[in-house]
Protein backbone atom coordinates (compact mmCIF):
# COMPACT_ATOMS: atom_id res chain seq x y z
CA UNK A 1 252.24 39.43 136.83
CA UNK A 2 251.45 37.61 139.85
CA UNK A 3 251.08 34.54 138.09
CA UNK A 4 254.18 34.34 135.99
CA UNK A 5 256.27 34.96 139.06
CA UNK A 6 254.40 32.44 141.17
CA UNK A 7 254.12 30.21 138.44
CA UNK A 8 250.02 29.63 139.83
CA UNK A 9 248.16 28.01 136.84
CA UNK A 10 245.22 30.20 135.59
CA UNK A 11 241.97 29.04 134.05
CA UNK A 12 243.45 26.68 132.30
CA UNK A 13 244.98 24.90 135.10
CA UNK A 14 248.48 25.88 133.73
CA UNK A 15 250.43 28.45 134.12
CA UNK A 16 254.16 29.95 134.11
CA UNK A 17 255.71 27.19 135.33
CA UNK A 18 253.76 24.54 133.22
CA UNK A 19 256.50 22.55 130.75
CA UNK A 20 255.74 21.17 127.59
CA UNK A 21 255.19 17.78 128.30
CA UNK A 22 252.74 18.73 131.66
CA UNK A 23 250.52 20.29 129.39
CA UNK A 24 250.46 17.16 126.44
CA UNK A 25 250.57 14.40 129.55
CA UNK A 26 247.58 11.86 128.26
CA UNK A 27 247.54 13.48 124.87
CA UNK A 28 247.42 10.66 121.82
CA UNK A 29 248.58 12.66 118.56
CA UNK A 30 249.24 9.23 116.77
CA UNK A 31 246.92 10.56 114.07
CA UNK A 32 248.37 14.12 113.81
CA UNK A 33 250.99 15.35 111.24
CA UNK A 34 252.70 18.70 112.11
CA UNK A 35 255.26 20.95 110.68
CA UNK A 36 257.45 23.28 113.14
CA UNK A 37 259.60 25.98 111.55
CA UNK A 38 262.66 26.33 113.42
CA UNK A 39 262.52 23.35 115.11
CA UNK A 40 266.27 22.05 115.08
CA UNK A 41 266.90 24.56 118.20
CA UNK A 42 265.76 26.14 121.02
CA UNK A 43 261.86 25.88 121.75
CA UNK A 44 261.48 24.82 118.49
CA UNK A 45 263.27 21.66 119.69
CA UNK A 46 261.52 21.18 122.34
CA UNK A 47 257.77 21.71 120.89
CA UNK A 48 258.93 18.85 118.02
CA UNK A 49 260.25 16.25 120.52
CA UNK A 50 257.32 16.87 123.02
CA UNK A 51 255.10 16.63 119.64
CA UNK A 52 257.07 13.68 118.43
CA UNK A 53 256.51 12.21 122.51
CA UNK A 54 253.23 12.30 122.02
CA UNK A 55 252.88 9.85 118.77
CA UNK A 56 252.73 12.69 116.27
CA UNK A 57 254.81 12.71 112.92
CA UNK A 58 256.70 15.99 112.81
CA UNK A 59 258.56 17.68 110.23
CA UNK A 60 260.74 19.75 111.24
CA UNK A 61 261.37 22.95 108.18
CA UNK A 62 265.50 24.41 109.05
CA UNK A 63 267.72 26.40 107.29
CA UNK A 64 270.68 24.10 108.76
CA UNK A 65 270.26 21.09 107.64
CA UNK A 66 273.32 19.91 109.80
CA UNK A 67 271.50 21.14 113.21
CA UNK A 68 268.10 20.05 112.17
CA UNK A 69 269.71 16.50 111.32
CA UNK A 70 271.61 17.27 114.84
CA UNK A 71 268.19 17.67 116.45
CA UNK A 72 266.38 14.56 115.04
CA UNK A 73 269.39 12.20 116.16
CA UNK A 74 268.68 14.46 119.67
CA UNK A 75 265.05 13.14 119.65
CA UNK A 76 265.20 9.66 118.61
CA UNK A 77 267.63 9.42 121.38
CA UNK A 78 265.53 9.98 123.51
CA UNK A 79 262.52 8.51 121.74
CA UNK A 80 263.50 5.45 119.65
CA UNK A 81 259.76 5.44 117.84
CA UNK A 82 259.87 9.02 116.54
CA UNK A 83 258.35 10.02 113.68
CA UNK A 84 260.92 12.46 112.61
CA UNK A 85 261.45 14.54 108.99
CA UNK A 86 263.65 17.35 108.48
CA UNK A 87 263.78 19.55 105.30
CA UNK A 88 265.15 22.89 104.10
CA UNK A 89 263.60 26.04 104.68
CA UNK A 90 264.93 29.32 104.81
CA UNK A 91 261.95 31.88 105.76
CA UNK A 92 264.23 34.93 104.43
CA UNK A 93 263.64 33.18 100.46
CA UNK A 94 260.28 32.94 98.79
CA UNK A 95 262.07 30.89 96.63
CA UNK A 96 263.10 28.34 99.05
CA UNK A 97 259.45 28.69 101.07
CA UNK A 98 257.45 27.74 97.89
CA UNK A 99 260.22 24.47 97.14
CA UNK A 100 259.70 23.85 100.63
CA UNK A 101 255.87 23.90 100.53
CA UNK A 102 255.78 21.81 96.94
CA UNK A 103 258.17 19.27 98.71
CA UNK A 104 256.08 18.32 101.78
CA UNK A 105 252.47 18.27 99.04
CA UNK A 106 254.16 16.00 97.08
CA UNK A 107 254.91 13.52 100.36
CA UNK A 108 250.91 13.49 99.93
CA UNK A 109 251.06 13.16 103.76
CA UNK A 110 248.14 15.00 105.76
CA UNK A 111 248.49 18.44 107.24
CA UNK A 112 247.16 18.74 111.14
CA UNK A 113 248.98 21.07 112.71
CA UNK A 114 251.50 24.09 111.66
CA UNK A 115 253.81 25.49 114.30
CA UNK A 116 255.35 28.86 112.91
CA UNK A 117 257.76 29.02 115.31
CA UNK A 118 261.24 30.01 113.65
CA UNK A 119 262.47 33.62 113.94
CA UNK A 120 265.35 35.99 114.43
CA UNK A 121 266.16 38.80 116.73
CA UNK A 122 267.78 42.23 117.17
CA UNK A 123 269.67 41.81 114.27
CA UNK A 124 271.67 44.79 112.40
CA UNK A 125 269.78 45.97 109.43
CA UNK A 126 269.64 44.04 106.43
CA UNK A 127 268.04 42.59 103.66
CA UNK A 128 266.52 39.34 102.43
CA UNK A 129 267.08 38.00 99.54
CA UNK A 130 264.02 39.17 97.92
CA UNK A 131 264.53 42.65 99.39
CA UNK A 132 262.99 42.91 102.50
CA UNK A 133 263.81 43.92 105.69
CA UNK A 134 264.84 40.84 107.34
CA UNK A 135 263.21 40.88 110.67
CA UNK A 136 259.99 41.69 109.07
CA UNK A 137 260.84 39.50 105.98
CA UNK A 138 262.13 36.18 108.06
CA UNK A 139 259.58 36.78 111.18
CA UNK A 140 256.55 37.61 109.45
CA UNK A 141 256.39 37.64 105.40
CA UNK A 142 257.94 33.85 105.46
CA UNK A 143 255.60 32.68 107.48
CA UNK A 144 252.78 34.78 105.88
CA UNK A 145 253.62 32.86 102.69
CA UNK A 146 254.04 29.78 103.97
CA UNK A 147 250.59 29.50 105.43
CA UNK A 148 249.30 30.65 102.59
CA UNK A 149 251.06 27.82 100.35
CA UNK A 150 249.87 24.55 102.75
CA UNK A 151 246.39 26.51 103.88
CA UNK A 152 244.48 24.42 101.32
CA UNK A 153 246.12 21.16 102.63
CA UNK A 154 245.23 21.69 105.88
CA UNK A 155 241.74 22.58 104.85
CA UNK A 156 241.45 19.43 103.05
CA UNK A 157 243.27 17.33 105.46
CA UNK A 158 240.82 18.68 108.15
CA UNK A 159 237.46 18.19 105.94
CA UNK A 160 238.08 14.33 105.05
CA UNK A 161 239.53 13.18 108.64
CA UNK A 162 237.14 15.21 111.05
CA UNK A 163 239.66 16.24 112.89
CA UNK A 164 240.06 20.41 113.25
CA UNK A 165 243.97 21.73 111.58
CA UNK A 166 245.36 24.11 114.14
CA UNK A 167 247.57 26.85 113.16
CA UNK A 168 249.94 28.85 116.19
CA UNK A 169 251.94 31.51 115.13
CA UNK A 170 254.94 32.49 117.90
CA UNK A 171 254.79 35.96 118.65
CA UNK A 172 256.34 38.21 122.01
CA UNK A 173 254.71 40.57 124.40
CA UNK A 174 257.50 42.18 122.46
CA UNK A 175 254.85 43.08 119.98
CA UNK A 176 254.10 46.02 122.12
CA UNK A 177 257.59 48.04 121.11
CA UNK A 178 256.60 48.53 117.66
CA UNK A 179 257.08 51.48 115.64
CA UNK A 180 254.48 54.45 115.48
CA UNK A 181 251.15 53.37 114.03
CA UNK A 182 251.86 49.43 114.33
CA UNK A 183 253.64 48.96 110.65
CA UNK A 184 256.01 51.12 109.06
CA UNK A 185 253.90 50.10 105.30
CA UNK A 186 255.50 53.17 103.63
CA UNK A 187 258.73 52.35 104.55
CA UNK A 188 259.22 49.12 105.48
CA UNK A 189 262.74 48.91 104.36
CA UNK A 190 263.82 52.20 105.77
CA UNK A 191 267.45 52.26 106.86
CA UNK A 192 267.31 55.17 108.66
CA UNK A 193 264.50 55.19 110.25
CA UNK A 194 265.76 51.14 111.22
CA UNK A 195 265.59 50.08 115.35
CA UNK A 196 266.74 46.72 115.29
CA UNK A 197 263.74 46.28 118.99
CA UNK A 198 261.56 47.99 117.18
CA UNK A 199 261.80 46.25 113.88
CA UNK A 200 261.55 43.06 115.93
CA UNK A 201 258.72 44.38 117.79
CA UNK A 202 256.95 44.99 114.52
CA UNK A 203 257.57 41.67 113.27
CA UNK A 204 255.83 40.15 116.68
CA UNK A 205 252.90 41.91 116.13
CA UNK A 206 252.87 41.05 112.33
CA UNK A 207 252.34 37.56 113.99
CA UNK A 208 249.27 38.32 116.28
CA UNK A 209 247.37 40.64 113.35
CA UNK A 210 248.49 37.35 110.82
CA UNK A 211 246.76 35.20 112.93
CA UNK A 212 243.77 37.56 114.07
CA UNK A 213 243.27 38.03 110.08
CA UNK A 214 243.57 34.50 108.76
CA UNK A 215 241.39 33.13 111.93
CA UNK A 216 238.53 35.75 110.63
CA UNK A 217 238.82 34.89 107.03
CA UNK A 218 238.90 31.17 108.01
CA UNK A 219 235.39 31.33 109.98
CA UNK A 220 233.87 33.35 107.52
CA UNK A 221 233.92 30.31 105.20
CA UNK A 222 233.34 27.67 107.70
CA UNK A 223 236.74 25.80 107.43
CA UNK A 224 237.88 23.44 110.21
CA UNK A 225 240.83 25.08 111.03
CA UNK A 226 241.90 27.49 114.33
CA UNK A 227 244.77 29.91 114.21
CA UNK A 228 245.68 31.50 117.67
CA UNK A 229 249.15 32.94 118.50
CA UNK A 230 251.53 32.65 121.32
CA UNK A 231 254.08 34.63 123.63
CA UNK A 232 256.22 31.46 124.99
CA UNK A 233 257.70 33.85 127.49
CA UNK A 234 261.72 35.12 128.23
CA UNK A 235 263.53 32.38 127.71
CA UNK A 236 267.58 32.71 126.80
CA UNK A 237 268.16 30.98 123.52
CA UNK A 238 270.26 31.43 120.68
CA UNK A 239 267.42 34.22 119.44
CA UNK A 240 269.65 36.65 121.75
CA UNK A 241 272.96 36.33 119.87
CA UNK A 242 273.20 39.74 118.37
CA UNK A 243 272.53 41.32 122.49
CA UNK A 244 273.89 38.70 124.35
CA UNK A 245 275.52 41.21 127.07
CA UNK A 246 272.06 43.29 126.68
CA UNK A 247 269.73 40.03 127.47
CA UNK A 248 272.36 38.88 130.01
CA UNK A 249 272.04 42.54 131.94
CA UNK A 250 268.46 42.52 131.89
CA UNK A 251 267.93 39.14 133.02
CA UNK A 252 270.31 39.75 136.02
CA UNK A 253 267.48 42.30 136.76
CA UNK A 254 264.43 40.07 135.80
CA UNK A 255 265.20 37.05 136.70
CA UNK A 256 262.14 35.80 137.98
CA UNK A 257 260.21 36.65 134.70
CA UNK A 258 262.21 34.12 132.96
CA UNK A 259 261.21 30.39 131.73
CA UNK A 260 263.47 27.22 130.97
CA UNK A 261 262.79 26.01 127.61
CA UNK A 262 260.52 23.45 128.54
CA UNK A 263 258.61 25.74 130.01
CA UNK A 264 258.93 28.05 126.98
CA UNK A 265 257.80 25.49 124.80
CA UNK A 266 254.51 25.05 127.22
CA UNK A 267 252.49 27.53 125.80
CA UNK A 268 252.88 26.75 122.03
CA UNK A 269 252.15 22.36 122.53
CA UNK A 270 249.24 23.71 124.55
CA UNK A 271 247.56 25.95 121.73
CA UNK A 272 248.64 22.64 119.27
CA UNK A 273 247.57 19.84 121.25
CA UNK A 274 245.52 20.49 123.93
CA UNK A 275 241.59 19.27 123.93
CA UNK A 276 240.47 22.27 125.41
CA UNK A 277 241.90 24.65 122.53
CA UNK A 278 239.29 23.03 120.30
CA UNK A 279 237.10 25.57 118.68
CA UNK A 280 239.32 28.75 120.18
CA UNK A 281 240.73 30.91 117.53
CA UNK A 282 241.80 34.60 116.95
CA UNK A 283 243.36 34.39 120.53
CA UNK A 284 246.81 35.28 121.80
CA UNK A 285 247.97 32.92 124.84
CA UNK A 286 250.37 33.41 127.14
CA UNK A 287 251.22 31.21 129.76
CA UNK A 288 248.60 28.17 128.29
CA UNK A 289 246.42 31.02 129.12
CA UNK A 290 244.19 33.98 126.86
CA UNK A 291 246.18 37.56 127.43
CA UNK A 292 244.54 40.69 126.36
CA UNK A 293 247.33 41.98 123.33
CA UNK A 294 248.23 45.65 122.35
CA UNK A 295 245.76 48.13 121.19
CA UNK A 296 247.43 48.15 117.95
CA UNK A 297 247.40 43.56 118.06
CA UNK A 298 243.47 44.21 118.06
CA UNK A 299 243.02 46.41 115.44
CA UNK A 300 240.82 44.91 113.24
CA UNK A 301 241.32 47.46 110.46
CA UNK A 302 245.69 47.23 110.54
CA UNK A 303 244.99 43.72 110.07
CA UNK A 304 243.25 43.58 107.01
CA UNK A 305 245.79 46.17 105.85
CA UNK A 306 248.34 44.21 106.73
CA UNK A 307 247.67 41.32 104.87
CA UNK A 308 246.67 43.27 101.41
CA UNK A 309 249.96 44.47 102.50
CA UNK A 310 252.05 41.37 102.32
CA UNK A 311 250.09 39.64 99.78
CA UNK A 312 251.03 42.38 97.36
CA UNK A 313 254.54 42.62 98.26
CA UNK A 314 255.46 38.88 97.89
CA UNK A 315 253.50 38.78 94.79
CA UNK A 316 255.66 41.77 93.01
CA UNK A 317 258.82 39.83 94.55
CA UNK A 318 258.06 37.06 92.71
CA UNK A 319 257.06 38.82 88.76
């Protein structure tokens, strides 16, 4: 706590008040290709143009295709050499995710670095498209399936250029306001029982057990690939538009816990960029810095669960 309200860098050398670019400064990603969800706003915005700063060739995967084509004119603006690509992709649709996934395989570009940064919050109760609740089914199952869908290109891509695919999943110290037992699996689309913090709690620490999972699975078989996850920090951003008066209250009282989005985006460019991430996975960062998660984020066994859990879901979505 000290830290984040001093803004002294930890082991790392960075810390609360690192921005993006601080923690890329010197960093050639000329060779890199990287995909950000969520990227035409926000941090998402942010981690692509600091990305696209540092010689990497971003796509950027938006539901608005208007802001996301907003938000490349925004960073060729400022960066005239940009390697910028926007296509659709709305995480609440399977449907979209997999035309999404076939588009970018059939660029037959390489696959360095995905970014699963796009997300909702606090949202009244509803449903995706493919029936699921859609905090759990835009935070979480999207991106669940999108990994899934590009894991083999980034495999690949990693294997014939030597160079190790990293994989950072945005989550929240949110994750710690879940719902009793971690994962509601019996219920997931309960109305009644629906909390619209809670449900975005559980979506956040859907994240951290995604990435705890996949990083095991991934090292059991030797692949080149990392997959950490991230808490950016508070940062005010569009995410807050279904509590604005609620965020706006509690910032008044917290107001030293919060980050500019520069500095929000800090934390994720670190865990995608940085040298000294190479070879760390299964981690959760905060801060460009390893934070000890929720009991619950560490449990080995809901982890597992969960992703027998949203394997079989999306797969009886889709028959």
């Amino acid at each position: 706590m000290f830290r984040l309200i001093t803004g002294i860098p930890g082991p790392s050398g960075f810390g609360s008040a690192s921005t993006a670019e601080q923690v890329t400064q010197g960093i050639d990603a000329s060779k890199l290709t990287a995909i950000i969800t969520g990227g035409a706003s926000g941090i998402g915005l942010e981690t692509a143009r600091v990305l696209a700063l540092r010689n990497a060739r971003v796509i950027i995967g938006a539901r608005n295709m208007e802001a996301a084509n907003e938000a490349k004119q925004l960073i060729l603006q400022d960066n005239e050499k940009a390697k910028i690509h926007i296509m659709k992709l709305d995480l609440a649709s399977l449907k979209s995710i997999k035309s999404f996934a076939q588009n970018f395989i059939a660029l037959n570009l390489p696959l360095n670095i995905l970014i699963n940064n796009a997300g909702i919050m606090f949202c009244p109760y509803g449903l995706s498209e493919d029936g699921f609740e859609i905090q759990f089914a835009t935070n979480h199952l999207g991106h669940f399936y999108l990994t899934n869908l590009l894991l083999e290109k980034i495999k690949k891509t990693a294997k014939s250029t030597g160079i190790e695919g990293r994989i950072v999943n945005l989550s929240s110290v949110a994750h710690i306001h879940t719902y009793n037992r971690g994962i509601k699996f019996e219920n997931i689309n309960d109305k009644r029982s629906y909390c619209d913090k809670r449900a975005y709690g559980q979506s956040k620490l859907a994240n951290i057990l995604h990435a705890s999972e996949l990083s095991r699975r991934l090292q059991a078989e030797g692949a080149s690939v990392t997959v950490n996850s991230v808490h950016p920090g508070l940062i005010m951003t569009n995410l807050f538009k279904y509590s604005g008066v609620f965020m706006k209250i509690l910032k008044f009282f917290t107001c030293i816990l919060w980050k500019n989005v520069p500095q929000g985006a800090a934390t994720t460019c670190y865990a995608a960029l940085h040298p000294s991430m190479e070879g760390v996975t299964g981690k959760y960062l905060a801060d460009c810095n390893e934070f000890k998660p929720s009991t619950y984020a560490r449990d080995e066994i809901l982890a597992e669960r969960l992703w027998d859990f949203s394997n079989k879901i999306i797969n009886a979505a889709q028959n």
